[in-house]
N, C-alpha and C. Protein backbone atom coordinates (compact mmCIF):
# COMPACT_ATOMS: atom_id res chain seq x y z
N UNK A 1 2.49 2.29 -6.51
CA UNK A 1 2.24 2.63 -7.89
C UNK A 1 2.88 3.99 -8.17
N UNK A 2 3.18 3.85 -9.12
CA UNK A 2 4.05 5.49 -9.81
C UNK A 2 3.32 6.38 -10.25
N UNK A 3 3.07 7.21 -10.84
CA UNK A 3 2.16 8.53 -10.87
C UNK A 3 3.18 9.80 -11.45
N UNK A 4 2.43 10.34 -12.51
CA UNK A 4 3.19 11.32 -13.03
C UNK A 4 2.06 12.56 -13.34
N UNK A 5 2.35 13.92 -12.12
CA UNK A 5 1.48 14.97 -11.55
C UNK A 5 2.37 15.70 -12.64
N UNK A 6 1.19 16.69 -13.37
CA UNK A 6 1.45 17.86 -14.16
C UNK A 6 0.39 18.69 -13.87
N UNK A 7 1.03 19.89 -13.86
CA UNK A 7 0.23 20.81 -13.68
C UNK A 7 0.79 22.35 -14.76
N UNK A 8 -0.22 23.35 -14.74
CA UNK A 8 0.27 24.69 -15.02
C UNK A 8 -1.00 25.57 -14.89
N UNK A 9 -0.77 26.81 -14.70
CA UNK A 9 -1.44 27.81 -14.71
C UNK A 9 -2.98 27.43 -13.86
N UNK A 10 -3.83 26.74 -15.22
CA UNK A 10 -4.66 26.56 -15.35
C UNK A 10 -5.36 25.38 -15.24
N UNK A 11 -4.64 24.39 -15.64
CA UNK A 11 -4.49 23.06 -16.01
C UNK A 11 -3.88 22.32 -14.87
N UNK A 12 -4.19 20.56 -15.07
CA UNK A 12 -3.52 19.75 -14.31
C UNK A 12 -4.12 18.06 -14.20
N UNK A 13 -3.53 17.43 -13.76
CA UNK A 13 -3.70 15.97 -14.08
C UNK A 13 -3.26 15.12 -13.59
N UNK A 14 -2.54 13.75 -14.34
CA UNK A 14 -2.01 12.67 -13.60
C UNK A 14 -2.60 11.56 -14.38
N UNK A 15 -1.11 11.00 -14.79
CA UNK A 15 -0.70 10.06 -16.01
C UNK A 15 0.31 8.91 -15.40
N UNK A 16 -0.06 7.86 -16.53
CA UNK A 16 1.51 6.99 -15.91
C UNK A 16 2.28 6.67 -16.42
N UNK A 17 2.82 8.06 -17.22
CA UNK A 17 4.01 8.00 -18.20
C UNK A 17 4.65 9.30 -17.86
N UNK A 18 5.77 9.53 -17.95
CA UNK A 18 6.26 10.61 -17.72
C UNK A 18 6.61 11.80 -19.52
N UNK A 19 6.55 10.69 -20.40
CA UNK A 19 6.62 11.37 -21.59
C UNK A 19 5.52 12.04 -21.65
N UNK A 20 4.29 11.03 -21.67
CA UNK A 20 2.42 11.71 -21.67
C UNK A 20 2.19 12.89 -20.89
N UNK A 21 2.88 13.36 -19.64
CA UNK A 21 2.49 13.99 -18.70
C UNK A 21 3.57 15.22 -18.97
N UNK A 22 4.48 15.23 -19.75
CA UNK A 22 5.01 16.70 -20.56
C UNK A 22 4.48 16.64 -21.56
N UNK A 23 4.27 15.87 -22.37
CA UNK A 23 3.00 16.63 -23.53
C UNK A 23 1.80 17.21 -23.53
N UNK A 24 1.13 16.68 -22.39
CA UNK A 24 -0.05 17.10 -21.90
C UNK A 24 -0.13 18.30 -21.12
N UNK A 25 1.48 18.54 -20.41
CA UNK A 25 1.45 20.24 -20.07
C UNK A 25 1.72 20.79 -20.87
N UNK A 26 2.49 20.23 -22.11
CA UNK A 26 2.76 21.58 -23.25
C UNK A 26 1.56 21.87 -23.69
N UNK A 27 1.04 21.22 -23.77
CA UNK A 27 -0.21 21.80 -24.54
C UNK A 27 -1.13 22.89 -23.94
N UNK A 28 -1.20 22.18 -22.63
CA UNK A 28 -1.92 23.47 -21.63
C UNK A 28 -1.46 24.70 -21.21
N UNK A 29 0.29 24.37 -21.72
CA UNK A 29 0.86 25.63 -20.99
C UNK A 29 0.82 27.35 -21.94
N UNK A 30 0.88 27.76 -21.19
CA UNK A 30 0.25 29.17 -21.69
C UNK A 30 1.37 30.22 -22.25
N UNK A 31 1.58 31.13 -23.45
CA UNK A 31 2.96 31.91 -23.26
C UNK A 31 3.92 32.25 -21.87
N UNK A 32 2.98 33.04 -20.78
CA UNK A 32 3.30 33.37 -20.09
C UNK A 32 3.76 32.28 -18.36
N UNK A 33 3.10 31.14 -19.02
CA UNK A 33 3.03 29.93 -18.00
C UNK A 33 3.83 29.44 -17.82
N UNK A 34 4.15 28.52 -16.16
CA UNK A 34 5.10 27.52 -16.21
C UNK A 34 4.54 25.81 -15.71
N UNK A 35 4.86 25.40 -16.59
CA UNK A 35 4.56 23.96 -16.36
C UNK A 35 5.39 22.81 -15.27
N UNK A 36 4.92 22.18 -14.63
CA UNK A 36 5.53 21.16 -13.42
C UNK A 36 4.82 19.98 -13.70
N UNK A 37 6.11 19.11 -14.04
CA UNK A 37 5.48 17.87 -14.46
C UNK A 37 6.62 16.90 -13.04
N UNK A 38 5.90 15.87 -12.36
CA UNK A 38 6.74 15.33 -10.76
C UNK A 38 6.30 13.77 -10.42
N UNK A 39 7.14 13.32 -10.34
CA UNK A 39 6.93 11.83 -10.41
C UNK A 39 6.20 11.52 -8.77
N UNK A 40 5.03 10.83 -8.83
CA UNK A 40 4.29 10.60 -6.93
C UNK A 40 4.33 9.46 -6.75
N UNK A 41 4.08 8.92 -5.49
CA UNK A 41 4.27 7.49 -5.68
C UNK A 41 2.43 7.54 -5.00
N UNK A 42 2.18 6.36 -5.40
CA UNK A 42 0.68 6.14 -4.69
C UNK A 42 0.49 5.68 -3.46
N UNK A 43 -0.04 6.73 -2.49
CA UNK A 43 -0.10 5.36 -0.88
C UNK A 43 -1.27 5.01 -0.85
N UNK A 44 -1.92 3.75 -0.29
CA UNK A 44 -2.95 3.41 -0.58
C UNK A 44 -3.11 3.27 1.30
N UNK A 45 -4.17 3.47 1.78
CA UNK A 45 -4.70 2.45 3.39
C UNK A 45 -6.18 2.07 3.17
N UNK A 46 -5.66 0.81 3.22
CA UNK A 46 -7.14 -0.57 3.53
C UNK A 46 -7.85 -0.47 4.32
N UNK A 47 -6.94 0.17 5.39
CA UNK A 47 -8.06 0.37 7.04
C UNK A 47 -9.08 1.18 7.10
N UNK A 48 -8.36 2.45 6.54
CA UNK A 48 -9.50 3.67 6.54
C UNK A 48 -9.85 3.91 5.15
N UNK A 49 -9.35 3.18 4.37
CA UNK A 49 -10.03 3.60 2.42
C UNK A 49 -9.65 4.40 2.08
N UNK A 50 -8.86 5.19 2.05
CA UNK A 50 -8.06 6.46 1.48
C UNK A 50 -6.63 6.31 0.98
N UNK A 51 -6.47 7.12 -0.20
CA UNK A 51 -5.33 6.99 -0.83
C UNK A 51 -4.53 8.72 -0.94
N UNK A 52 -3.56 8.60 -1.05
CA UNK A 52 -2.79 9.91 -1.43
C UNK A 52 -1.47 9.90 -2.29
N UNK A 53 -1.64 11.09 -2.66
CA UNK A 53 0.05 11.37 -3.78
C UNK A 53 1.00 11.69 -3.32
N UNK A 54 2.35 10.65 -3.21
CA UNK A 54 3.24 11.19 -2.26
C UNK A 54 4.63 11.87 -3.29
N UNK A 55 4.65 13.68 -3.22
CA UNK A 55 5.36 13.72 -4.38
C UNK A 55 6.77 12.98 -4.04
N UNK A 56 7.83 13.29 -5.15
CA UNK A 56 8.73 12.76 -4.85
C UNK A 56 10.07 13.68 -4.87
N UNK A 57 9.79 15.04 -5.31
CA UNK A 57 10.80 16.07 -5.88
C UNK A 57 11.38 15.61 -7.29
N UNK A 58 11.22 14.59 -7.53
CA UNK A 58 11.73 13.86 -9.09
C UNK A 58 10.81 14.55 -10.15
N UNK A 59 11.66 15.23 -11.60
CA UNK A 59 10.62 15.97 -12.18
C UNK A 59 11.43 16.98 -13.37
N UNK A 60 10.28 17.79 -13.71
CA UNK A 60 10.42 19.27 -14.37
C UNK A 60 9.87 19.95 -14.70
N UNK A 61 10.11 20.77 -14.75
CA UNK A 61 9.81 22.59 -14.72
C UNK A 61 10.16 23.17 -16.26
N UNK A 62 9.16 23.50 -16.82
CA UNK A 62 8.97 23.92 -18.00
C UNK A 62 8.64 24.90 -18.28
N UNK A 63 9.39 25.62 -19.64
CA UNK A 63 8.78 27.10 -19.60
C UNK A 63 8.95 27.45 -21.53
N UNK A 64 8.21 28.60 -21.74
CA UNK A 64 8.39 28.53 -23.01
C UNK A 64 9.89 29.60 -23.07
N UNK A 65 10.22 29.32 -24.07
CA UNK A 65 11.15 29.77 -24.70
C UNK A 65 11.85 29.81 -25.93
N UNK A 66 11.95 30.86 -26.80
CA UNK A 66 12.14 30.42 -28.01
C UNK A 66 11.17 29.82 -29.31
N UNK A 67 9.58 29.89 -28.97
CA UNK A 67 9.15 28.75 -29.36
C UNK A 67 8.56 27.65 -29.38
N UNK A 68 9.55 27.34 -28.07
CA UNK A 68 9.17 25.89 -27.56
C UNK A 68 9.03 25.65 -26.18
N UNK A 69 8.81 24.63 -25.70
CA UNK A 69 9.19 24.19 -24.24
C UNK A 69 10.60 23.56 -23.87
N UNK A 70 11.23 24.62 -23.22
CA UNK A 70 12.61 24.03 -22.46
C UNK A 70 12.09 23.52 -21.04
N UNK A 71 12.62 22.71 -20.99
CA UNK A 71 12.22 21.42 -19.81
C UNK A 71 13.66 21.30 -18.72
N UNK A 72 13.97 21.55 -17.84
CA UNK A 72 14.81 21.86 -16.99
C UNK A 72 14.50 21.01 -15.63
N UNK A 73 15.36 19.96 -14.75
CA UNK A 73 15.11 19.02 -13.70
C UNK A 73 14.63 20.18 -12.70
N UNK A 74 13.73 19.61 -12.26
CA UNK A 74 13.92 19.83 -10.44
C UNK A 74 15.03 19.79 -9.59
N UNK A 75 14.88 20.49 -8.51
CA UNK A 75 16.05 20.71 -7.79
C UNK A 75 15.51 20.10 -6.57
N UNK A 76 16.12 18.87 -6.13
CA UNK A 76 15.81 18.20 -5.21
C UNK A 76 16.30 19.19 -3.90
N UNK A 77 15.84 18.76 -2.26
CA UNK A 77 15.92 19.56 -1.38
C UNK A 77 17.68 19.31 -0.69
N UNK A 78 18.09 18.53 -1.41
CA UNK A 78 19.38 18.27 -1.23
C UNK A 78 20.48 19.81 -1.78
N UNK A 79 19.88 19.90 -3.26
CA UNK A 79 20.45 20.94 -4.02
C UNK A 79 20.55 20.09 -5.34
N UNK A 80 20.80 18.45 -5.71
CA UNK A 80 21.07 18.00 -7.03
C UNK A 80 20.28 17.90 -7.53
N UNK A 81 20.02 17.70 -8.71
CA UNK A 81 19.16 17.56 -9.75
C UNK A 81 18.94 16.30 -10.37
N UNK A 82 17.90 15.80 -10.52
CA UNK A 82 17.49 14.54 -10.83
C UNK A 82 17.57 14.64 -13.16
N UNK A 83 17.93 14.10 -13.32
CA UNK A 83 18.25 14.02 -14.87
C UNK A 83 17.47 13.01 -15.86
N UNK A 84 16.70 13.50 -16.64
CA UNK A 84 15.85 12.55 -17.65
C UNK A 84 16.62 11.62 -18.11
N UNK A 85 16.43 10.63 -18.15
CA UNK A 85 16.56 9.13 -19.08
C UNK A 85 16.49 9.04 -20.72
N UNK A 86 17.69 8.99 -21.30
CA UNK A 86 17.17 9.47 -22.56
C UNK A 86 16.64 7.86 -23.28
């Protein structure tokens, strides 16, 4: 299952939309704040009943500016950058 982790400052969550899960940090995010919104995948185990968020580096990093929120990719551990879908 897919999973979309936002967080900032103060705030934080987990949605399964990636549009929902930058609106929901803009809102929380603070003048001085930076927002991380990161696509997880879900692992689930049957054996022992436990689940976890596996991030993925897929994402962005938000900050105010101007106004508004400029939204800028993650930098995968490779060095490239993963690019929104318009």
């Amino acid at each position: 299952m897919r999973l979309w982790l936002w967080d900032t400052a103060t705030h934080r969550g987990v949605t399964d939309d990636e549009d929902r899960a930058m609106t929901r940090a803009e809102e929380c995010l603070g003048d001085s704040d930076t927002a991380r919104v990161e696509l997880a995948l879900l692992s689930a185990s049957f054996d022992t009943l436990t689940n976890d968020h596996i991030r993925t580096g897929i994402g962005w990093t938000g900050t105010h500016a101007a106004g508004t929120v400029q939204w800028a990719p993650l930098a995968t551990s490779t060095g490239h950058a993963h690019f929104r879908a318009s």
